[in-house]
Protein backbone atom coordinates (compact mmCIF):
# COMPACT_ATOMS: atom_id res chain seq x y z
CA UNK A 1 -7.09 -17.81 -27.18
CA UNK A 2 -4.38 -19.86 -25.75
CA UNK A 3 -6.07 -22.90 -23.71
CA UNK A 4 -5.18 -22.55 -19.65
CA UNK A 5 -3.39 -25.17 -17.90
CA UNK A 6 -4.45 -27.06 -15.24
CA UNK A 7 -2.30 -24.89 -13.04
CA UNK A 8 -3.42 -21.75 -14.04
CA UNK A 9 -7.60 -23.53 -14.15
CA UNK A 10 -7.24 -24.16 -9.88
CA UNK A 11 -5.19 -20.63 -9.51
CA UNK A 12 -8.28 -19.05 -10.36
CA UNK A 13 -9.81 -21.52 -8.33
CA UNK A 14 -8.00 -21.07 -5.62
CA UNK A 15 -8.15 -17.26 -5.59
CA UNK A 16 -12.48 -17.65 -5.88
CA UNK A 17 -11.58 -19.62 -2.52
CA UNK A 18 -10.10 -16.75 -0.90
CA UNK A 19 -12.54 -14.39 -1.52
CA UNK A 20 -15.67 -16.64 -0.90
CA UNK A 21 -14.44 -17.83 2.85
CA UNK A 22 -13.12 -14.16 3.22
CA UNK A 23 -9.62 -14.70 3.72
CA UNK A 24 -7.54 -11.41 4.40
CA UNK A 25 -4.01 -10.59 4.12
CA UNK A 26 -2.00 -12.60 6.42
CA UNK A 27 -4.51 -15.36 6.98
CA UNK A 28 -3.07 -18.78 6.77
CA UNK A 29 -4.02 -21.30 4.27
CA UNK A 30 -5.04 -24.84 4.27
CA UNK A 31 -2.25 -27.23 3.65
CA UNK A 32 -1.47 -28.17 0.09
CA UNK A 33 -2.79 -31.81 0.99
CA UNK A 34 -6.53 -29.98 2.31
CA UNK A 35 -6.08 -27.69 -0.54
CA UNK A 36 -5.75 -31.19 -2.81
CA UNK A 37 -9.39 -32.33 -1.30
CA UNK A 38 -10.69 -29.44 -1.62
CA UNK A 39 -9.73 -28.16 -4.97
CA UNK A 40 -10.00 -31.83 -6.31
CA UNK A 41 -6.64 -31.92 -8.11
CA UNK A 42 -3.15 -33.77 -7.76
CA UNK A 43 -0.49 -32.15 -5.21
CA UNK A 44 1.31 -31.08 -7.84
CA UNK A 45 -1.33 -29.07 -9.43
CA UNK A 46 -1.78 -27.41 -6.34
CA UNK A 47 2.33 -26.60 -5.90
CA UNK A 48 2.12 -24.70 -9.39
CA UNK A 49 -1.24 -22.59 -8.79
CA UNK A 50 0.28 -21.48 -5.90
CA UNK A 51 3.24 -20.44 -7.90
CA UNK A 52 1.48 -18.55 -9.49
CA UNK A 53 -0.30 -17.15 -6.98
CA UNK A 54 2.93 -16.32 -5.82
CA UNK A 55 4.23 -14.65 -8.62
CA UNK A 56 1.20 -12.66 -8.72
CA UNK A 57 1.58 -11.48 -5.31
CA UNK A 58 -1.69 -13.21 -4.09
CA UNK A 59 0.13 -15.53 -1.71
CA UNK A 60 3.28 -15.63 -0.13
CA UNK A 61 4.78 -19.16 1.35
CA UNK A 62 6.79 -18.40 4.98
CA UNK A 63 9.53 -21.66 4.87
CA UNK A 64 8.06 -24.17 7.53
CA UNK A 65 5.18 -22.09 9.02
CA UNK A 66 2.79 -22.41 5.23
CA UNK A 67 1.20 -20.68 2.77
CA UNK A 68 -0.51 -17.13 3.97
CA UNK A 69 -2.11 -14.48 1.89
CA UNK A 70 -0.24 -11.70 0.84
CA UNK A 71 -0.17 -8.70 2.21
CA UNK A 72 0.46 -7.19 -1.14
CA UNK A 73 -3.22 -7.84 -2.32
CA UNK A 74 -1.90 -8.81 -5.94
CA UNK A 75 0.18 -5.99 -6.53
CA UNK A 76 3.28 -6.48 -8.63
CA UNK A 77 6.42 -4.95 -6.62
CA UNK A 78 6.98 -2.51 -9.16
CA UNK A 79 3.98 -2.48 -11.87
CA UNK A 80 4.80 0.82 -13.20
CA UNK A 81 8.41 0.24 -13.77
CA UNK A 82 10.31 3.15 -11.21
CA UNK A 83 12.95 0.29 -11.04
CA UNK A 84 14.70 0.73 -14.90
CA UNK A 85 14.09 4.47 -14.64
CA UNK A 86 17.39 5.90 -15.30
CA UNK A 87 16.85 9.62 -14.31
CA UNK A 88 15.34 9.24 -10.66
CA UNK A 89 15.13 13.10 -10.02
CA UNK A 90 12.35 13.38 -13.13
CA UNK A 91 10.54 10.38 -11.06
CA UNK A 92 10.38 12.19 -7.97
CA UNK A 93 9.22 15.24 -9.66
CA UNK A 94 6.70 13.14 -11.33
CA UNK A 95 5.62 11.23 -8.63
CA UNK A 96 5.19 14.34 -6.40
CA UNK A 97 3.11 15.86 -8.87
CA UNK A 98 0.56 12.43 -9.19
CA UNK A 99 0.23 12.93 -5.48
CA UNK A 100 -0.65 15.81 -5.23
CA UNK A 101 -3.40 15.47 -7.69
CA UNK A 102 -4.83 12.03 -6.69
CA UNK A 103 -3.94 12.20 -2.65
CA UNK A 104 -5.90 15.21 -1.36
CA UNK A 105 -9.44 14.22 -2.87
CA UNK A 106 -8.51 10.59 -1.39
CA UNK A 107 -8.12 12.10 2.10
CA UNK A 108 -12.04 13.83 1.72
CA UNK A 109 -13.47 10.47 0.97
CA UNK A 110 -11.39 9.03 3.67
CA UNK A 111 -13.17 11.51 6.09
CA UNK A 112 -16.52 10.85 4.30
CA UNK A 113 -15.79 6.85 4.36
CA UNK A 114 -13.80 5.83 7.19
CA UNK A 115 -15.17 3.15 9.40
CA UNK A 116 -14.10 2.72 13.52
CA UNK A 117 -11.75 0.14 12.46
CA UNK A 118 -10.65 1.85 9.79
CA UNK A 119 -9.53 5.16 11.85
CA UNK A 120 -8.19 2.97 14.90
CA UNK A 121 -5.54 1.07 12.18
CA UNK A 122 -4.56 4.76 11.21
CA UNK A 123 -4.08 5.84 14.30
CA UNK A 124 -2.08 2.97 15.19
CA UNK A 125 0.00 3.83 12.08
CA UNK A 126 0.48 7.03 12.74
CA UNK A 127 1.97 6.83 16.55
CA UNK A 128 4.48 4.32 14.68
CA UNK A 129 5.51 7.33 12.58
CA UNK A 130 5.36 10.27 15.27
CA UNK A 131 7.43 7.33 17.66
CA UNK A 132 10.27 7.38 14.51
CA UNK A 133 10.49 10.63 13.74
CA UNK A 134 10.80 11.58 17.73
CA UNK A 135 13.69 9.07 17.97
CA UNK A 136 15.11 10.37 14.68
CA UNK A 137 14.56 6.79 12.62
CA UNK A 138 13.85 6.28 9.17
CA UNK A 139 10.03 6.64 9.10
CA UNK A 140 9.53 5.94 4.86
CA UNK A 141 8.09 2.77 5.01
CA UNK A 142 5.78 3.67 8.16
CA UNK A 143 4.76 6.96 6.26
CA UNK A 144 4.17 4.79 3.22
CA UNK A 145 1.49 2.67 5.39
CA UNK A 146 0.04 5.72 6.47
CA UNK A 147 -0.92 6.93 3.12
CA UNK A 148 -1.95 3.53 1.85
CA UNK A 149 -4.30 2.93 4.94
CA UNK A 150 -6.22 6.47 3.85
CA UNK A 151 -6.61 4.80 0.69
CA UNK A 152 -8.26 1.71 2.67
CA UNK A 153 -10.40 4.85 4.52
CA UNK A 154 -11.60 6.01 1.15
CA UNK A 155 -13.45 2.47 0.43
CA UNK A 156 -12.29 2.82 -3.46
CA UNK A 157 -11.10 -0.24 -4.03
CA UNK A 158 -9.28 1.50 -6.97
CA UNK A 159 -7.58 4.40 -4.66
CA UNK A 160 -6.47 1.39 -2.11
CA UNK A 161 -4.36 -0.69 -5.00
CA UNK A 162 -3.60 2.43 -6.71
CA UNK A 163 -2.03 4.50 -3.78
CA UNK A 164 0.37 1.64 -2.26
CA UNK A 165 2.39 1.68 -5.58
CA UNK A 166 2.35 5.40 -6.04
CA UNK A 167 3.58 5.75 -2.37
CA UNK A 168 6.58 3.84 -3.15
CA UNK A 169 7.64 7.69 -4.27
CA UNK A 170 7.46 8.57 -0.55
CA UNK A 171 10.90 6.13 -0.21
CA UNK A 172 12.23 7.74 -3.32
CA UNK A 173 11.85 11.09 -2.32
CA UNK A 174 12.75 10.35 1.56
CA UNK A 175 16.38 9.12 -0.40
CA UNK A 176 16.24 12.51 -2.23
CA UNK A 177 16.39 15.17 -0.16
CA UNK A 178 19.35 15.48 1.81
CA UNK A 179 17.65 16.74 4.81
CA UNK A 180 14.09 15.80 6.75
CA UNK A 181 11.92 18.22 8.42
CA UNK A 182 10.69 15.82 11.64
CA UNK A 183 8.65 18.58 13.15
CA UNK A 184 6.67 19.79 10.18
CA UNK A 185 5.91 15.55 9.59
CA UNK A 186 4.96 15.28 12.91
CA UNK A 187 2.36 18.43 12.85
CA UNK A 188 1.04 17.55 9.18
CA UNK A 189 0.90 13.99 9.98
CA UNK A 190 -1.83 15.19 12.93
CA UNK A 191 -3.84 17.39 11.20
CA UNK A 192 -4.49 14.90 8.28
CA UNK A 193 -5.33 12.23 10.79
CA UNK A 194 -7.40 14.49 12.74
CA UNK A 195 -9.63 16.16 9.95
CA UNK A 196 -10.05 12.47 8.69
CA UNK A 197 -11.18 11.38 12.12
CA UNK A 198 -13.61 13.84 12.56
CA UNK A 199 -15.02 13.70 9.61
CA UNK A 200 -14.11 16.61 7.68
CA UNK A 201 -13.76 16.51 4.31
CA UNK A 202 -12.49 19.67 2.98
CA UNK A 203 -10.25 20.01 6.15
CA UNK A 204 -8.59 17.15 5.35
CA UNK A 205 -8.44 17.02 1.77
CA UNK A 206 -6.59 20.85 2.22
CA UNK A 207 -4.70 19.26 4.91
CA UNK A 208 -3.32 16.36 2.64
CA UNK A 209 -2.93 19.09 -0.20
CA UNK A 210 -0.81 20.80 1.95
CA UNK A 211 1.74 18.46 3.38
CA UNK A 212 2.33 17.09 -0.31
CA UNK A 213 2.83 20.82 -1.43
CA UNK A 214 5.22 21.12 1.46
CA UNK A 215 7.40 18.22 0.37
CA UNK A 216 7.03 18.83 -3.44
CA UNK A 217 8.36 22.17 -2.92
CA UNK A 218 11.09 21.52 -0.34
CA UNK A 219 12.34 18.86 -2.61
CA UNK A 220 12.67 21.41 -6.18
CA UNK A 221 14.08 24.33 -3.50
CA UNK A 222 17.05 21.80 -2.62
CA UNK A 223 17.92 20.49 -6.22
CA UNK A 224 18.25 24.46 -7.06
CA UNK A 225 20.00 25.05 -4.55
C-alpha cells in the first residue's frame, strides 16, 4: 500500500470536518489560515488538500470570495465516461433505457420519503421549469435538477449520487431530438410532482414511468423517421 502524503492525510481530514460540523453544499469555509489552526498543519499543506478536494469535487474555490463546498457532493463531472463516447445516439438510447428502469421506483420512495423541505425545494424547481418552457427557454439543466432533487426525496443516499450523473442524459437527449413537446413537459412535470406530494407511491412511480416512456419513444420515432 502506497504511504499517503501529508496532503492527502488532512484531505481526509478536512472532509471528516465537513461532515462532523454539518457543512452543506454551498457553505463557506474557514480561511486556509483557520483551517491551518485547526487542522494543525503548514499553509501549504492545507493549499494541496484542498486541491484535492477540488479535484474530487468536494470543494470548489470562488476567486476572492473563498473556499465553499461543492455543490457537486464529490461527483466527478463525467464518472461514467459519456464524454469519449463516439456514437451519442447508442448513449441516448442507453441512457433512456437506465431511466426508465431506475427512475420510476425512485419517484415511489420519493412519495414514501419526502420531507416538507424536501417537497417545497421541488416545487420551487419545478415552477423554474414550467416558467421556461412557458417562455419557450432551454429548460435541460432545470429538468435535470428536478430529477436529481426526487432522488434527494427518496433519502437513498445511493439514488441521490447516482441519479445527478445519469440525468446528464436529459441534456443529451434535449440536444437529440429536433423538436420539444412544452405542453406534454409541462402536464407530466405536474403529475409527478403532485403524486409525490401527496404521497402516492404507485401514482407517482406510473407517473415517472410514463413521462420517461414518452420521451424514450418520441426520441426512437424521430431517428426512424
Amino acid at each position: 500500500m502506497e504511504k499517503q502524503t501529508l496532503g492527502e492525510i488532512t484531505a481526509q481530514k478536512l472532509v471528516r470536518m465537513i461532515q462532523e460540523k454539518g457543512y452543506v453544499p454551498g457553505d463557506k469555509l474557514p480561511t486556509e489560515m483557520e483551517l491551518s489552526e485547526v487542522l494543525g498543519v503548514g499553509r501549504n499543506t492545507v493549499r494541496e488538500a484542498l486541491r484535492i478536494l477540488m479535484s474530487r469535487n468536494i470543494v470548489t474555490v470562488r476567486q476572492g470570495s473563498g473556499t465553499f463546498v461543492s455543490e457537486k457532493n464529490g461527483i466527478p463531472d463525467d464518472p461514467l465516461g459519456f464524454t469519449m463516447m463516439e456514437d451519442t445516439g447508442k448513449l441516448t438510447r442507453d441512457l433512456l433505457q437506465v431511466r426508465v428502469i431506475l427512475e420510476p421506483p425512485i419517484a415511489a420512495l420519493a412519495a414514501q420519503n419526502a420531507t416538507e423541505e424536501d417537497l417545497a425545494r421541488l416545487e420551487q424547481i419545478l415552477d423554474e421549469v414550467e416558467a421556461l418552457v412557458r417562455e419557450r427557454k432551454d429548460y435541460a439543466e432545470k429538468d435535470s435538477q428536478f430529477h436529481a432533487q426526487i432522488a434527494a426525496c427518496s433519502h437513498n443516499t445511493v439514488m441521490s449520487n447516482l441519479v445527478p450523473v445519469i440525468t446528464d442524459g436529459v441534456r443529451v437527449f434535449a440536444s437529440a431530438v429536433r423538436e420539444t413537446e412544452y405542453d406534454q413537459t409541462l402536464v407530466s412535470h405536474r403529475a409527478i410532482f403532485e403524486a409525490i406530494r401527496d404521497k402516492k407511491a404507485v401514482e407517482a412511480q406510473q407517473a415517472m414511468y410514463f413521462h420517461l416512456m414518452y420521451n424514450q419513444n418520441r426520441y426512437l420515432m424521430e431517428q426512424n423517421s
